[in-house]
Protein backbone atom coordinates (compact mmCIF):
# COMPACT_ATOMS: atom_id res chain seq x y z
CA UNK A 1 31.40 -80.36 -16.30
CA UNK A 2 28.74 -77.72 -15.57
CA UNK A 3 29.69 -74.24 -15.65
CA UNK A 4 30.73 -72.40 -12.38
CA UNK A 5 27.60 -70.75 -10.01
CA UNK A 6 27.68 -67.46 -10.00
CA UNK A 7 28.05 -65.75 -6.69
CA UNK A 8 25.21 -64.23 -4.76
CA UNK A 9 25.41 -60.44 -4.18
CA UNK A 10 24.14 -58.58 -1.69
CA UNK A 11 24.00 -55.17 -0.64
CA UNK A 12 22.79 -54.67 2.75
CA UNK A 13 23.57 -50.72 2.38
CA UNK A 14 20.23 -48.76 1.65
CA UNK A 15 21.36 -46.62 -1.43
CA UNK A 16 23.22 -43.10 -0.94
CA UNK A 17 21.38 -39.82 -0.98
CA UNK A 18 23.05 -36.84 -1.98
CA UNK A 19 21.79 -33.56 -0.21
CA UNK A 20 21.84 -30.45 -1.84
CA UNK A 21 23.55 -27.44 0.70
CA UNK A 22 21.26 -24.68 1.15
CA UNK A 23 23.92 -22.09 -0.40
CA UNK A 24 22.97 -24.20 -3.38
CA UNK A 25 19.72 -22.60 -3.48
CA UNK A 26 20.14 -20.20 -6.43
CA UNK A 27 22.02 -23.09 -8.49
CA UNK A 28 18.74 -25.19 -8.18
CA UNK A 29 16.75 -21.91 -9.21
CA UNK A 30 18.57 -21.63 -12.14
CA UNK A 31 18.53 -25.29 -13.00
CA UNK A 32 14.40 -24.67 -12.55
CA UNK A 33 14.67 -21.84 -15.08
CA UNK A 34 16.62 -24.08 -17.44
CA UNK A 35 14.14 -26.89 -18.05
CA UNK A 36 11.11 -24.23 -18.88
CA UNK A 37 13.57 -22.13 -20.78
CA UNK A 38 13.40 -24.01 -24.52
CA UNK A 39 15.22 -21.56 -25.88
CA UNK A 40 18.27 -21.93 -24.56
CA UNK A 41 20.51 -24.18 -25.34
CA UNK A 42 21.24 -27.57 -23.20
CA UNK A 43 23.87 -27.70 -20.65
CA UNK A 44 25.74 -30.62 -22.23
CA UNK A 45 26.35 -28.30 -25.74
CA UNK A 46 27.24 -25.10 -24.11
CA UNK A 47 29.40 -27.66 -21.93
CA UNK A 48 31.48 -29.13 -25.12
CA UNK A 49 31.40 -25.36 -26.62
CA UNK A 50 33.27 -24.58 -23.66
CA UNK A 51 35.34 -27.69 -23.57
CA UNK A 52 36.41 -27.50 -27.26
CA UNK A 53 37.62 -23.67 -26.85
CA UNK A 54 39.65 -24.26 -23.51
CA UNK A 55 40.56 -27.95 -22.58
CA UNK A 56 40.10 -28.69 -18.86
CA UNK A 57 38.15 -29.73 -15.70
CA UNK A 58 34.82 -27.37 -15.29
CA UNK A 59 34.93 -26.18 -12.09
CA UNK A 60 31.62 -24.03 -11.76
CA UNK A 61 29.14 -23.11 -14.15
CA UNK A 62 26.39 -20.09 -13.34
CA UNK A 63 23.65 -18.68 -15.37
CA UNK A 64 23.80 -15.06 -15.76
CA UNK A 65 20.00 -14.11 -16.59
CA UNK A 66 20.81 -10.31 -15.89
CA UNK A 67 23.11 -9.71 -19.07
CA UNK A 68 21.77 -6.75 -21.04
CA UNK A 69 22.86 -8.74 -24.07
CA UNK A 70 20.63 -12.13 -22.99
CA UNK A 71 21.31 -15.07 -20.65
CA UNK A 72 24.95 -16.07 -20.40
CA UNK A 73 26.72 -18.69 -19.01
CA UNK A 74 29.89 -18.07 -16.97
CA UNK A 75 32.33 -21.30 -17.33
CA UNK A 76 35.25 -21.96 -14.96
CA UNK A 77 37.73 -24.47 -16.27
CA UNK A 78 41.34 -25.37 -14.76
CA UNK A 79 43.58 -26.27 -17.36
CA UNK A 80 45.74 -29.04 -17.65
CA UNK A 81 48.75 -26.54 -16.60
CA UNK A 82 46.52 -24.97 -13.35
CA UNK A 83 45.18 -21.84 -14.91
CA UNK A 84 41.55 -20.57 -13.93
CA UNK A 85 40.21 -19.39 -16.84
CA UNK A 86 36.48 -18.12 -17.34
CA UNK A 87 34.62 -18.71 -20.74
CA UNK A 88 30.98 -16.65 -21.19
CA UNK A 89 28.55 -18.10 -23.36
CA UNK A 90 25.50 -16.72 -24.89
CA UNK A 91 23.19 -19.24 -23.96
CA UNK A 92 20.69 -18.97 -26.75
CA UNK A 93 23.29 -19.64 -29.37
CA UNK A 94 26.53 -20.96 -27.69
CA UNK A 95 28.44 -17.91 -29.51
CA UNK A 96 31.60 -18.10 -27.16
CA UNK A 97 31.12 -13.64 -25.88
CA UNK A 98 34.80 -14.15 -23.72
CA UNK A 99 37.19 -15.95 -22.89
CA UNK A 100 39.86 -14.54 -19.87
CA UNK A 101 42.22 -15.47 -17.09
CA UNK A 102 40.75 -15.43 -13.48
């Protein structure tokens, strides 16, 4: 016997666009100052940094570029048992600087 047709798909929906919010505005900045910053390290490393030292759902992450110190990211995770905690990492060499309870 031959083998079964496969069934035709279609998708008649034009694919989804996701709009960025204006209040976004700085995040996009930053994410600007990211990709011509080679210095710093990438997202996804100061991400599992963060993820190793406090297990979690990330929440928000901002780029502090005012730090006297350096650039520093400011990580908020909510634990497994809902606490908000905030992790701040340098983010030219993903030394964890903090790690409190918001």
């Amino acid at each position: 016997t031959p083998p079964p047709s496969k069934p035709e798909i279609s998708n008649p929906d034009p694919p989804t666009t996701i709009r960025v919010a204006e209040d976004d505005a700085a995040s996009k900045a930053d994410s600007r100052a990211l990709a011509t910053d080679q210095r710093r390290l990438p997202l996804t490393r100061i991400l599992a940094i963060a993820a190793k030292a406090v297990p979690g759902e990330v929440i928000s992450v901002e780029l502090d570029d005012d730090d006297k110190d350096g650039p520093e990211y400011e990580i908020e995770i909510l634990t497994p048992q809902g606490r908000m905690i905030e992790v701040k990492i340098a983010a030219h060499s993903g030394k964890i600087l903090n790690i409190e309870e918001d």
